[in-house]
C-alpha atoms as a PDB file:
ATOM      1  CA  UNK A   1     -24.695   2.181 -15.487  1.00  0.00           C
ATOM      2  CA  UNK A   2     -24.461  -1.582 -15.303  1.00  0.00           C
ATOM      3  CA  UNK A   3     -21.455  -2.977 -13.033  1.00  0.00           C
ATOM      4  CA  UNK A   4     -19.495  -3.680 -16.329  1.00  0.00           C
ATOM      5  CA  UNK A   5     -19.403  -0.392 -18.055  1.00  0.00           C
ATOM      6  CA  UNK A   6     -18.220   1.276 -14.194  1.00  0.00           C
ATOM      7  CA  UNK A   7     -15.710  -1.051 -14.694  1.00  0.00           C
ATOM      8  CA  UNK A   8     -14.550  -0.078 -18.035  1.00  0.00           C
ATOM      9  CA  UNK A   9     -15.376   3.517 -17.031  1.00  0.00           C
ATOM     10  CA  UNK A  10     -12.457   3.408 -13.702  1.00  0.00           C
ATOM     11  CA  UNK A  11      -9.932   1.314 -16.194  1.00  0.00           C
ATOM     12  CA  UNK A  12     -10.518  -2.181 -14.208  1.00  0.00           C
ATOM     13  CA  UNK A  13     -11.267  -5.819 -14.388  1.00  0.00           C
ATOM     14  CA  UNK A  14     -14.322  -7.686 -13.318  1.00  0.00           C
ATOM     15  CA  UNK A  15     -12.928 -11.314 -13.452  1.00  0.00           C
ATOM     16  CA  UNK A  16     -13.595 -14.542 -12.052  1.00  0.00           C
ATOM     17  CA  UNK A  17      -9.725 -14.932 -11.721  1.00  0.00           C
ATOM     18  CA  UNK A  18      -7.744 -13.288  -9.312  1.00  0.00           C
ATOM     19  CA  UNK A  19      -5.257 -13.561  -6.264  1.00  0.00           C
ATOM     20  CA  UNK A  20      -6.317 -16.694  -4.328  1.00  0.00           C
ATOM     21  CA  UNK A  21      -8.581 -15.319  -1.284  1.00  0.00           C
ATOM     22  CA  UNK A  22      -8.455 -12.021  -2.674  1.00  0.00           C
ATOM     23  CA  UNK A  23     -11.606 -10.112  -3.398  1.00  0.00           C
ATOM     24  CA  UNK A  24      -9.309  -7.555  -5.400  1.00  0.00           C
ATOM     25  CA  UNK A  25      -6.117  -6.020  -5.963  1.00  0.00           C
ATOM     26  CA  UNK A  26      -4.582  -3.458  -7.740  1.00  0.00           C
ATOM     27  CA  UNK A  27      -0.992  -4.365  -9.770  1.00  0.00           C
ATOM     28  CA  UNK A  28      -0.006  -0.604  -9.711  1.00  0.00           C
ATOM     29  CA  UNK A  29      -1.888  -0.156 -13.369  1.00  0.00           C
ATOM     30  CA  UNK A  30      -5.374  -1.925 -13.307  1.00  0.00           C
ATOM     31  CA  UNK A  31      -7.573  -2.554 -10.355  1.00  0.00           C
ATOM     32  CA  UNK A  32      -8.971  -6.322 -10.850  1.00  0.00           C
ATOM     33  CA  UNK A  33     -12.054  -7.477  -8.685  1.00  0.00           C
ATOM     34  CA  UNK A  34     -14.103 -10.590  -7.988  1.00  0.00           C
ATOM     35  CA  UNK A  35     -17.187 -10.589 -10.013  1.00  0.00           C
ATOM     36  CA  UNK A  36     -18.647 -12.111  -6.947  1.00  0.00           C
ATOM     37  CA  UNK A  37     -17.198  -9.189  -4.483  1.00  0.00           C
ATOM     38  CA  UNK A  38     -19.167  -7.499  -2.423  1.00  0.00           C
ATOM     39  CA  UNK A  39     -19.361  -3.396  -2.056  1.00  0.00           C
ATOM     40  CA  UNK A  40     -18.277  -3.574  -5.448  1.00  0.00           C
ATOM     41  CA  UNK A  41     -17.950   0.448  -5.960  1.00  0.00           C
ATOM     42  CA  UNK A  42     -15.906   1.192  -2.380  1.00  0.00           C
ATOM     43  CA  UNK A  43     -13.539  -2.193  -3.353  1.00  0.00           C
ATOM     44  CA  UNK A  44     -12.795  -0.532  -6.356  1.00  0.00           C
ATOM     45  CA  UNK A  45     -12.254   2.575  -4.949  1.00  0.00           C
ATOM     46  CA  UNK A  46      -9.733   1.352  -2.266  1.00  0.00           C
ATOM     47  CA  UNK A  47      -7.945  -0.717  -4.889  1.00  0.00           C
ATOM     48  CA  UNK A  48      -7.726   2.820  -6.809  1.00  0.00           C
ATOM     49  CA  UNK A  49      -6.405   4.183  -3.840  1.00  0.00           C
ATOM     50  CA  UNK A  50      -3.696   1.931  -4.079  1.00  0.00           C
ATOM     51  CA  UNK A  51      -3.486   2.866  -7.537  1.00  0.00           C
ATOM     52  CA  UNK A  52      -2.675   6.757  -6.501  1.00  0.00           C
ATOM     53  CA  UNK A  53      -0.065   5.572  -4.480  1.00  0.00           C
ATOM     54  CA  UNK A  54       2.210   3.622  -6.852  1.00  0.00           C
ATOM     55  CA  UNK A  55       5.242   5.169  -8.076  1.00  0.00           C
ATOM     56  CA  UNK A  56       6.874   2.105  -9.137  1.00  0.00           C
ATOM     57  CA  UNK A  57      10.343   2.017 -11.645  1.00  0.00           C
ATOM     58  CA  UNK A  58      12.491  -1.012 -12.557  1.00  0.00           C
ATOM     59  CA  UNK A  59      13.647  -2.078  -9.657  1.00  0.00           C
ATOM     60  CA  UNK A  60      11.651  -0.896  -6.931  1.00  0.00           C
ATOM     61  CA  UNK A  61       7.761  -1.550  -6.157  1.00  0.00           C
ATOM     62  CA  UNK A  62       6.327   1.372  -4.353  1.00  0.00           C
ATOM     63  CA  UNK A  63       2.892   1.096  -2.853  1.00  0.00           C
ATOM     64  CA  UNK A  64       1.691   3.908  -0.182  1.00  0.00           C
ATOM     65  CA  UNK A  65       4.074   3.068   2.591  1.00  0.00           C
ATOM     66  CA  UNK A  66       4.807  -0.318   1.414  1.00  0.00           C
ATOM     67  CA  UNK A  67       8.423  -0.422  -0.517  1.00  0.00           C
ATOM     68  CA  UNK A  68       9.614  -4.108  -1.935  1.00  0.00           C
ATOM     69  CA  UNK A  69      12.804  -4.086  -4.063  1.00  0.00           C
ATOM     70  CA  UNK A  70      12.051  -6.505  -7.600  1.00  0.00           C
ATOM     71  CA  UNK A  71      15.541  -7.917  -7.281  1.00  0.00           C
ATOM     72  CA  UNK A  72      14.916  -9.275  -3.907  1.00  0.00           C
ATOM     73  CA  UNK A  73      11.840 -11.413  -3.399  1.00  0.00           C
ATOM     74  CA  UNK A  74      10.654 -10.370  -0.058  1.00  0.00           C
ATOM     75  CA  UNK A  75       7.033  -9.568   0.922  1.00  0.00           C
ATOM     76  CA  UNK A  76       6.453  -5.840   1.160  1.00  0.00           C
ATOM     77  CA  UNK A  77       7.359  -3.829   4.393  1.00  0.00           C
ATOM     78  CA  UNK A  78       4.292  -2.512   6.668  1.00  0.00           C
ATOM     79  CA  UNK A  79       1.888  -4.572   4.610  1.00  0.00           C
ATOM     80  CA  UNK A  80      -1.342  -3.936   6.684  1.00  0.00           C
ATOM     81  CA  UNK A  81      -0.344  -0.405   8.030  1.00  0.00           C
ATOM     82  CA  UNK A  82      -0.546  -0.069   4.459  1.00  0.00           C
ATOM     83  CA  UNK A  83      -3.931  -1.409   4.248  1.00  0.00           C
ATOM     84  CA  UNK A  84      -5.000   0.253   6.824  1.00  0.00           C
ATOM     85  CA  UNK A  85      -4.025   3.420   5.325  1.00  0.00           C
ATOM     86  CA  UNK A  86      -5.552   2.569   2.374  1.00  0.00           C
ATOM     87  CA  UNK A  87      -9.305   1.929   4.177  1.00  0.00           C
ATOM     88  CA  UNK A  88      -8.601   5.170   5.894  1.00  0.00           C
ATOM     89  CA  UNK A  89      -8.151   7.070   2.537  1.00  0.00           C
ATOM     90  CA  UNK A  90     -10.842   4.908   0.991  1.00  0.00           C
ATOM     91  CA  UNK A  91     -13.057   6.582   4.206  1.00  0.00           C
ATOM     92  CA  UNK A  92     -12.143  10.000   3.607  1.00  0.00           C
ATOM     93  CA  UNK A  93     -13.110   9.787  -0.131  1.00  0.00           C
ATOM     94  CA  UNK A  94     -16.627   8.080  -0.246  1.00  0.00           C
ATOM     95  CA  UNK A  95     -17.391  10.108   3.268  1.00  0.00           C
ATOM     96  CA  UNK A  96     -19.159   7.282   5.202  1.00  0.00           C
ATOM     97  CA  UNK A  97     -18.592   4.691   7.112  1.00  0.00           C
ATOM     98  CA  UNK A  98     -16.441   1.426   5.871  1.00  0.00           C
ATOM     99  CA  UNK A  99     -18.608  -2.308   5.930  1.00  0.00           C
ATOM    100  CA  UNK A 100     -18.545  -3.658   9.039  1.00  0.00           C
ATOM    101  CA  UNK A 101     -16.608  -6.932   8.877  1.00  0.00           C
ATOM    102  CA  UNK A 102     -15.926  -9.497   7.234  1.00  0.00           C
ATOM    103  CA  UNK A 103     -16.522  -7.162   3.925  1.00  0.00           C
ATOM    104  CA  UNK A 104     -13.763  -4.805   5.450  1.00  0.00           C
ATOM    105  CA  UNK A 105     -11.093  -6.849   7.244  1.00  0.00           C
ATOM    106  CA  UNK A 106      -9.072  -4.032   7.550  1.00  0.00           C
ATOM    107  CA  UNK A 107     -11.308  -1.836   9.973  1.00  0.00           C
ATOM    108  CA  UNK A 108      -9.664  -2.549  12.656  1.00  0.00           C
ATOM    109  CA  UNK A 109      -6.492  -1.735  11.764  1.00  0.00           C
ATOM    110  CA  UNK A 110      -8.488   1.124   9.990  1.00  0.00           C
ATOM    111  CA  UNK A 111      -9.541   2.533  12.903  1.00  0.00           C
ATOM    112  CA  UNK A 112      -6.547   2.081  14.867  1.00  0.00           C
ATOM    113  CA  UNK A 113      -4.708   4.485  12.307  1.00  0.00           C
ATOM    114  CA  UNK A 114      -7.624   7.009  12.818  1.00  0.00           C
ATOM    115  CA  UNK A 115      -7.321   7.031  16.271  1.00  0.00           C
ATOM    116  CA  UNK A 116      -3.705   7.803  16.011  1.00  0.00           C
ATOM    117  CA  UNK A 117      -4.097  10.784  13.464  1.00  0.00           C
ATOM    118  CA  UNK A 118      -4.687  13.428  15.613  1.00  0.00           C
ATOM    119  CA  UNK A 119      -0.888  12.897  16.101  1.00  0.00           C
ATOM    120  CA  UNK A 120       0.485  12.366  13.280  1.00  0.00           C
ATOM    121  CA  UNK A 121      -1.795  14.818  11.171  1.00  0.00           C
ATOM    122  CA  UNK A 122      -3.462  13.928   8.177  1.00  0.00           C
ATOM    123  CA  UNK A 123      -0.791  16.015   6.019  1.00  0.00           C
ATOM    124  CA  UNK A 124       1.871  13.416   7.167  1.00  0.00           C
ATOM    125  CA  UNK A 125      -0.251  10.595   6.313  1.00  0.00           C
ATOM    126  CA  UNK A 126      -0.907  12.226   2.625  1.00  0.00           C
ATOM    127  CA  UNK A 127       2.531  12.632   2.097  1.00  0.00           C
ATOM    128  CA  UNK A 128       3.837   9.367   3.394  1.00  0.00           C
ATOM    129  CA  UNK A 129       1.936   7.145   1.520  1.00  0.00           C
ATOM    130  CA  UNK A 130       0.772   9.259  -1.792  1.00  0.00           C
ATOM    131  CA  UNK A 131       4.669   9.834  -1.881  1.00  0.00           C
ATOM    132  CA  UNK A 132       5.795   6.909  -0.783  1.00  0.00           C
ATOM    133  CA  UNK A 133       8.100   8.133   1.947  1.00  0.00           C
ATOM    134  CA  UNK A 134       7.263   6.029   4.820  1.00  0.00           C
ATOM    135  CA  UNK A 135      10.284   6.745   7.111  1.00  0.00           C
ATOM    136  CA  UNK A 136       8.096  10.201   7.853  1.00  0.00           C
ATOM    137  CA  UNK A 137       5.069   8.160   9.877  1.00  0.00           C
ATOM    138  CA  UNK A 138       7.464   5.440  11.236  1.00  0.00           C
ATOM    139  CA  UNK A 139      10.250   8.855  12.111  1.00  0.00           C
ATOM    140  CA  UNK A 140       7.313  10.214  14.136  1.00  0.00           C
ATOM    141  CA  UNK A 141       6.241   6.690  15.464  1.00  0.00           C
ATOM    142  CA  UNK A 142      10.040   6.139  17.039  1.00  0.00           C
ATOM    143  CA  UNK A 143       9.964  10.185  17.907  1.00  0.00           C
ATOM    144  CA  UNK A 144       7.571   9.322  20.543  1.00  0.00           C
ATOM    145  CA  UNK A 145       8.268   5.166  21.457  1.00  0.00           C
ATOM    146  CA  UNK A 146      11.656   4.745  20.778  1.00  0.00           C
ATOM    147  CA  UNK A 147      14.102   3.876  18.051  1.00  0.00           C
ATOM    148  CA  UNK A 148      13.296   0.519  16.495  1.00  0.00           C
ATOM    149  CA  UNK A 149       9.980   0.419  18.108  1.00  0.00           C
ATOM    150  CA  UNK A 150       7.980   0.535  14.582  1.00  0.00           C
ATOM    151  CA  UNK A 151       8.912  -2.792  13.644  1.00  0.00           C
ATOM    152  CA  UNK A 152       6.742  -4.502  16.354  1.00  0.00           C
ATOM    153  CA  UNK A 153       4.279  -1.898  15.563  1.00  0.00           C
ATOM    154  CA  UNK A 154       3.882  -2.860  12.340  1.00  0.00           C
ATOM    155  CA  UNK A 155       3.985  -6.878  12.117  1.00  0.00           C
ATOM    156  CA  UNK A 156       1.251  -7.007  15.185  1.00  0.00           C
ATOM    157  CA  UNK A 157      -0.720  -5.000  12.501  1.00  0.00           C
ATOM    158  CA  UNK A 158       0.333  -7.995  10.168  1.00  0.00           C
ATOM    159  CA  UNK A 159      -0.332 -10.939  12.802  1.00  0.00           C
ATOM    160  CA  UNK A 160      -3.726  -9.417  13.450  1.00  0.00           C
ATOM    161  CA  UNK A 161      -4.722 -10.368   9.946  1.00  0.00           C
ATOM    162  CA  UNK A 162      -2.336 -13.296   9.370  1.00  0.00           C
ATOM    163  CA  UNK A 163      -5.086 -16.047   8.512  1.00  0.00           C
ATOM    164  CA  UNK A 164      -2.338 -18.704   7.367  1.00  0.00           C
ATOM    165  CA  UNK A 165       0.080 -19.133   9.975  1.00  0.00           C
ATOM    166  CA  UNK A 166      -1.245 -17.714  13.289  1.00  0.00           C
ATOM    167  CA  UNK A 167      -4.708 -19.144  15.148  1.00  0.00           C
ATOM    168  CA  UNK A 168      -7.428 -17.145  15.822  1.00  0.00           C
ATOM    169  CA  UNK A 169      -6.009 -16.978  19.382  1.00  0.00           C
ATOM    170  CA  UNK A 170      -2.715 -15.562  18.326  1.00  0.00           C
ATOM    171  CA  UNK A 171      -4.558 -13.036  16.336  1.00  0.00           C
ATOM    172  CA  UNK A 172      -6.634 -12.286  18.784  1.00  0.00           C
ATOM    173  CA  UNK A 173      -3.824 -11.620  21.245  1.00  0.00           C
ATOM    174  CA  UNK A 174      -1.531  -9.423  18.335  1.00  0.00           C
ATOM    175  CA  UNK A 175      -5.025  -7.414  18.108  1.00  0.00           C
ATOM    176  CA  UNK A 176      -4.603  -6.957  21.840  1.00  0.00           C
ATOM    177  CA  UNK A 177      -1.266  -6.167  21.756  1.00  0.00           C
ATOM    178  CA  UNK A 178      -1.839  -3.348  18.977  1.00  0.00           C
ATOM    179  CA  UNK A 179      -4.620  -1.594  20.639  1.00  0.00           C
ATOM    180  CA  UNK A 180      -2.162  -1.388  23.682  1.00  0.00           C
ATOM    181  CA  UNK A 181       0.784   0.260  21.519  1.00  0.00           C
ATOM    182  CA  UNK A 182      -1.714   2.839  19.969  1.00  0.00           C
ATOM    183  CA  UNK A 183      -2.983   3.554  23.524  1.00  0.00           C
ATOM    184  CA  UNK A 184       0.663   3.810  24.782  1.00  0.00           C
ATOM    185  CA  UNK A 185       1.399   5.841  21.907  1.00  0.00           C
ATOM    186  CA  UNK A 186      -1.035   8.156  22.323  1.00  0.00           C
ATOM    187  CA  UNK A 187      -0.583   8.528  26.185  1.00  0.00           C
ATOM    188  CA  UNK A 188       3.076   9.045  25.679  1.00  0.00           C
ATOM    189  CA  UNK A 189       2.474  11.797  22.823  1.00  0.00           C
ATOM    190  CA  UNK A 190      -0.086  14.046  24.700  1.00  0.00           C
ATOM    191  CA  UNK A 191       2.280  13.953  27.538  1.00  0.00           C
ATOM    192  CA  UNK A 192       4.775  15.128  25.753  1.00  0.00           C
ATOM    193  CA  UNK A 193       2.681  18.094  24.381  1.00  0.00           C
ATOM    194  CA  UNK A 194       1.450  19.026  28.232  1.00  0.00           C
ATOM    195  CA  UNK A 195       5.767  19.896  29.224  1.00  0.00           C
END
């Protein structure tokens, strides 16, 4: 099957126009990627996995864990947890390994989310972003660090890949700083399962 017909065949869009820096996206109905993308198949796979997880209506955009109102032009919530979710699910399904970076930019992140499964459970996972009900992974994050906690949780997630705004050396130290809250997070949980 040439890489045109697979398109076709998973209802999405080879195109030489897309999201600036964006190898591909999904707009909650068609997956579009780069024709010069690389790991075509698992890019259109993870932007399929996106795909399962939109339930959007009118007004409100729903996309795995990330939830924008239309009426209020905002950037999603928990952008790159989202991502990261998304890689993880992307894993699970092809059963390998994800591309080292720079193909995968979320690994990281990725594997941050892996590390914290064993507590939060893969069910919770599946049903927080496949049903878009976030407040069950961030109920379970604050559960263990503390109300209000997620937020910082979630935009180091976002500074880590920030290319725009933050140096290399700011990313560098939110990718620090996120490796630290999993760490503490995990500490703190297994703790709480040895009393």
């Amino acid at each position: 099957m040439n890489k045109d017909e697979y398109f076709k065949d998973l209802q999405s869009e080879s195109s030489d126009t897309y999201i600036k820096d964006t190898i591909g996206y999904n707009d909650g109905k068609t997956s579009h990627i780069s024709n010069d993308a690389p790991n075509t198949e698992e890019l259109m796979i993870h932007e399929h996995v996106h795909k399962l997880s939109s339930n959007d209506d009118d007004i409100i955009l729903r996309r795995g864990i990330s939830i924008r109102n239309k009426l209020v032009q905002e950037d999603f919530s928990d952008l790159q947890v989202n991502e990261a979710l998304t890689a993880y699910f992307t894993k699970q399904i092809i059963g390998k390994k994800s591309p080292a970076k720079p193909t995968n930019i979320y690994l990281d992140n990725m594997e941050r989310m892996e590390r914290m499964e064993e507590i939060f459970g893969k069910e919770l996972y599946k049903k927080g972003y496949f049903q878009n009900k976030p407040e069950l992974i961030i109920d379970k994050y604050e559960n263990v660090m503390g109300k209000g906690k997620w937020e910082k949780f979630s935009k180091v997630f976002d500074d880590s890949l920030d290319f725009e705004n933050l140096t290399q050396n700011q990313r560098n130290k939110a990718d620090r700083l996120a490796n630290k809250l999993v760490d503490k997070f995990i500490n703190k949980s297994t703790k709480r399962e040895l009393y």
